[in-house]
Protein backbone atom coordinates (compact mmCIF):
# COMPACT_ATOMS: atom_id res chain seq x y z
CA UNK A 1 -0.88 63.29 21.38
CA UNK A 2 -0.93 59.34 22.01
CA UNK A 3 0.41 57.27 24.83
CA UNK A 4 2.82 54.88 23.74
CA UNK A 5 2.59 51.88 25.98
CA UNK A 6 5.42 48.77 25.66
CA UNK A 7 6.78 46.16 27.99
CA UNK A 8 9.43 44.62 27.25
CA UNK A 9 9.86 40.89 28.44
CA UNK A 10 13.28 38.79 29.31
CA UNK A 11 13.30 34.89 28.88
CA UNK A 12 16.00 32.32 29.12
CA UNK A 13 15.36 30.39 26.69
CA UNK A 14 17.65 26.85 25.54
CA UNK A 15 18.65 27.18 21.61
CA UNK A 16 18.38 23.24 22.31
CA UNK A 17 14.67 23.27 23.52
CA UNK A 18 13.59 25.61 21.02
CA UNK A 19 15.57 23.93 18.81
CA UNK A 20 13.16 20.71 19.33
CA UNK A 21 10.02 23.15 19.64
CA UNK A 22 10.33 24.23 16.39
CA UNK A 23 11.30 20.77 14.57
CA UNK A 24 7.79 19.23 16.39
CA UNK A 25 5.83 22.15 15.39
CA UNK A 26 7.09 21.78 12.03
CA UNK A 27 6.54 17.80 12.07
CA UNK A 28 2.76 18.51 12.90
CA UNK A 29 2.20 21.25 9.86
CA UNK A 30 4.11 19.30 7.45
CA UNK A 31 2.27 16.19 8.63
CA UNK A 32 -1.17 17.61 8.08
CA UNK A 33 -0.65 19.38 4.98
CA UNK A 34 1.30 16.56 3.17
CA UNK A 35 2.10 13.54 4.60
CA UNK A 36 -1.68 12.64 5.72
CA UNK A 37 -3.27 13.31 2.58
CA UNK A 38 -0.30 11.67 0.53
CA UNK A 39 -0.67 8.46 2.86
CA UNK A 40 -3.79 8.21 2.11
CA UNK A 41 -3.40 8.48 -1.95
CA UNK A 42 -1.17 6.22 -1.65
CA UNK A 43 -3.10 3.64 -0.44
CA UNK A 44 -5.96 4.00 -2.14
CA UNK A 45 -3.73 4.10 -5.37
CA UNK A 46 -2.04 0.34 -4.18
CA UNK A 47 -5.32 -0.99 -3.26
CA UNK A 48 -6.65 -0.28 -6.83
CA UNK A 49 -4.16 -1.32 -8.37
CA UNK A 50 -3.36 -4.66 -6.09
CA UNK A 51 -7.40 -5.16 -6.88
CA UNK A 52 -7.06 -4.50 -11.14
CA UNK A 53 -3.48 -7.35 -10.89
CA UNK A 54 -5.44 -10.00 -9.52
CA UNK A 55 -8.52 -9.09 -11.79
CA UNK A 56 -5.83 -9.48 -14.90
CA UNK A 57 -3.29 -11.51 -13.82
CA UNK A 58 -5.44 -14.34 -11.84
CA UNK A 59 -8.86 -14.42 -12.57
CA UNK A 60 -8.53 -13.81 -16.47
CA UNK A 61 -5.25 -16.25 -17.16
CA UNK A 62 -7.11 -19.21 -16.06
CA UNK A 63 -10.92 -20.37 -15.94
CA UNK A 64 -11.30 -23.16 -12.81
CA UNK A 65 -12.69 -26.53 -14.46
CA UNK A 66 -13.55 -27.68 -11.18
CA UNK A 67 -12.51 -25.09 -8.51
CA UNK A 68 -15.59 -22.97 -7.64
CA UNK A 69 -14.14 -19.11 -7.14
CA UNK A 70 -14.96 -17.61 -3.70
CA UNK A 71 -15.17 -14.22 -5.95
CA UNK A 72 -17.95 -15.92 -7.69
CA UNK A 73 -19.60 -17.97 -5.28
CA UNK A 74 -20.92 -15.46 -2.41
CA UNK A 75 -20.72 -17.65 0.84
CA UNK A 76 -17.48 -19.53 0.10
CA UNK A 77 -15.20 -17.92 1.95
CA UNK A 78 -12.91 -14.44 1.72
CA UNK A 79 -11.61 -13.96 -2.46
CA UNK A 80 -8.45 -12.65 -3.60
CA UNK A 81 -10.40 -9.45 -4.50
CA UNK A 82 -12.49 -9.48 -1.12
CA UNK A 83 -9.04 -9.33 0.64
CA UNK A 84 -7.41 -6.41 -1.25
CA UNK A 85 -11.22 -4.82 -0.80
CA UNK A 86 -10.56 -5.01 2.71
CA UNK A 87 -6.63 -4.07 2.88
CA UNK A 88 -5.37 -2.68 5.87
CA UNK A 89 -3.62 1.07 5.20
CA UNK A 90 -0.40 1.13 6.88
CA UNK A 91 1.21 4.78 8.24
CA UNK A 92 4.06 4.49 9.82
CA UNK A 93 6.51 7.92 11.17
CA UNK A 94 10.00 6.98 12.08
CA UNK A 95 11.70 10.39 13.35
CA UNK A 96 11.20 12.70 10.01
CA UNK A 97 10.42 9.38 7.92
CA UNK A 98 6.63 8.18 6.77
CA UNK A 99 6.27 5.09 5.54
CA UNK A 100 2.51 4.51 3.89
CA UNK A 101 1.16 1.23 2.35
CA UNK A 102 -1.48 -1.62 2.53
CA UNK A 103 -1.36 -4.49 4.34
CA UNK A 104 -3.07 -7.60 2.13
CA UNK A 105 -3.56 -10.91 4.02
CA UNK A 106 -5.63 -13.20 1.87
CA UNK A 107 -6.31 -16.82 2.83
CA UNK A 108 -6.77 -20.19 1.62
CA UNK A 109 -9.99 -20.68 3.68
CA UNK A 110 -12.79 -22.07 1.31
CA UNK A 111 -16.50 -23.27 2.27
CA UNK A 112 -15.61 -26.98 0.31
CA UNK A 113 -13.20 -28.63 2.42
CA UNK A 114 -11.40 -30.35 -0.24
CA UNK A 115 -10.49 -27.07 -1.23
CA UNK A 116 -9.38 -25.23 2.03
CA UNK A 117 -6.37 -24.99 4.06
CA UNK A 118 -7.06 -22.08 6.94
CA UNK A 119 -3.68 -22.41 8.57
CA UNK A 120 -2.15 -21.13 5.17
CA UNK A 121 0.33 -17.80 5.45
CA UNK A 122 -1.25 -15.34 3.08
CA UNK A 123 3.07 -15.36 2.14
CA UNK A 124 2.68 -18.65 1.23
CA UNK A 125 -0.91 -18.55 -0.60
CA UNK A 126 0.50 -15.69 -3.21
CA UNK A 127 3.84 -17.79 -3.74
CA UNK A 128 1.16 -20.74 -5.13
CA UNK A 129 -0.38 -18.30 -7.05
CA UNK A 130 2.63 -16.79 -8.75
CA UNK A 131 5.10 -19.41 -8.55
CA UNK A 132 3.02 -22.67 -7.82
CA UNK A 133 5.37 -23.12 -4.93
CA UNK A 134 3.36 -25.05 -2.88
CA UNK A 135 1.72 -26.67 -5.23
CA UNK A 136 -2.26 -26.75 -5.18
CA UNK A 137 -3.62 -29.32 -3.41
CA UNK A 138 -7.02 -29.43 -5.73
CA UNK A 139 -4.80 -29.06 -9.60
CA UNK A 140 -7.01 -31.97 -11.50
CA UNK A 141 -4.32 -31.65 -14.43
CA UNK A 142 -0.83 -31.59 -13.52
CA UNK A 143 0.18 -28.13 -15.18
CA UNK A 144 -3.38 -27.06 -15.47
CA UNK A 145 -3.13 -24.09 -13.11
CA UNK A 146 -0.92 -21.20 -14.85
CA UNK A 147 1.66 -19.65 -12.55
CA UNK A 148 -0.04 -15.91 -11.86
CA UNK A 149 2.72 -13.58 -10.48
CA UNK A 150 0.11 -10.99 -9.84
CA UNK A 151 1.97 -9.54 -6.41
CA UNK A 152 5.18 -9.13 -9.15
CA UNK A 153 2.91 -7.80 -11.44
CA UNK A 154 1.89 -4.93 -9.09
CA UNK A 155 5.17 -4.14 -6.79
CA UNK A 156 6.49 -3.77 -10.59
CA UNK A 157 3.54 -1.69 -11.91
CA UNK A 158 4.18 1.00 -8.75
CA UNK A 159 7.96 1.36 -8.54
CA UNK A 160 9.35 -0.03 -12.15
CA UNK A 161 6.40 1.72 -13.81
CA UNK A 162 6.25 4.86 -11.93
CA UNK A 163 2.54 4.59 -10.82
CA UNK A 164 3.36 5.31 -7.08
CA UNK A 165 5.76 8.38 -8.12
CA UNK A 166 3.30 9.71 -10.13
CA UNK A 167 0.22 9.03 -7.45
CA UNK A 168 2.43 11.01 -4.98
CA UNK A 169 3.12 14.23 -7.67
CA UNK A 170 -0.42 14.41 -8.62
CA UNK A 171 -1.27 14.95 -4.67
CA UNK A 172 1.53 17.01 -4.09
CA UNK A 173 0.39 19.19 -6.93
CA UNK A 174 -3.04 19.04 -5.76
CA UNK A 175 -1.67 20.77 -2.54
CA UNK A 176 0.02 23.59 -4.15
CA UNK A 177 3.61 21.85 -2.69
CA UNK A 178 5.40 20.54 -5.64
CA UNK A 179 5.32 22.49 -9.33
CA UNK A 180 4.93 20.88 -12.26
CA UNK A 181 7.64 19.26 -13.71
CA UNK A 182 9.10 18.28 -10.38
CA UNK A 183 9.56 14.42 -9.70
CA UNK A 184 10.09 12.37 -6.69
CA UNK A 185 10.60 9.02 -9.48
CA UNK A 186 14.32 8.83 -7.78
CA UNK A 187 13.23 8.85 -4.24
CA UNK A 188 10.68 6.72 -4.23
CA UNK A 189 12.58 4.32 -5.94
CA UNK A 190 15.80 4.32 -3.83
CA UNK A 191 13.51 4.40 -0.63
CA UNK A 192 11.43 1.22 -1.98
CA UNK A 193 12.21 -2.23 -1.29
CA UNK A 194 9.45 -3.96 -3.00
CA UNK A 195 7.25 -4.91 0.00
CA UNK A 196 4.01 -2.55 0.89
């Protein structure tokens, strides 16, 4: 015959501190298993894409007669493509909300000082590029210099055209979370303002 052998242990325990326990404990699993490697998808998917709309949407709509690229012209100062290269990921937890994206600050610095203008707001430098608003200081032709709305182009591209949505299923199917044929389109689109 066997010994049984037992204790049997009493704790007060607050509902409202387990409560809390259980919610942070659950934060840190679903953080690790989803949001981390979703974050990080995400911003790898923006920064590819950010780098393809000012491939298309800049540098091929118009061929400088007289402006010498920085993309082309090692030594001239930080490109357009240089500065999504180098974007900044962004994760950001607000109680039970993550928030992932890229932060892109190009400038207007360029090696040929007719050309430059360092104080320039990396706001300001894609509103010249897409809308010509301010105008370029180094335009030889009035109207020569298309407007490019390349930062349109790709906020549109990864909400309007479901590239984020379907950046975020592929991971979450990757992770054995979401089945196929489930979509987070709606979400992503109500949560979205249109700045990353």
């Amino acid at each position: 015959m066997g010994v049984n052998f037992g204790i049997t242990m009493r704790a007060e325990i607050d509902p409202s501190k387990l409560q809390k326990e259980v919610e942070k404990e659950l934060s840190v699993q679903i953080y690790g298993k989803t949001v981390v490697p979703v974050s990080q998808g995400v911003f790898a998917e923006m920064r590819d894409a950010l780098e393809e709309h000012i491939k298309l949407d800049v540098y091929a709509e118009w061929e400088p007669s007289k402006y010498l690229r920085r993309s082309e012209h090692t030594g001239m100062g930080t490109s357009l493509l240089e500065s999504a290269e180098n974007a900044q990921a962004i994760y950001k937890k607000d109680g039970y909300k993550w928030t992932s994206g890229l932060r892109y600050e190009p400038t207007a610095e360029h090696d040929n000082p007719e050309w430059s203008e360092p104080d320039m707001e990396p706001d300001r430098l894609i509103g010249r590029i897409e809308k010509k608003n301010p105008p370029y200081i180094y335009e030889p032709k009035r109207g020569e210099i298309p407007k490019r709305p390349f930062w349109q182009n790709f906020v549109t591209e990864m909400i309007e055209g479901g590239r984020l949505a379907r950046t975020v299923e592929t991971i979450l199917k990757e992770k054995g979370i979401a089945e196929p044929g489930d979509s987070i389109r709606d979400v992503l689109r109500e949560e979205s303002d249109g700045n990353y």
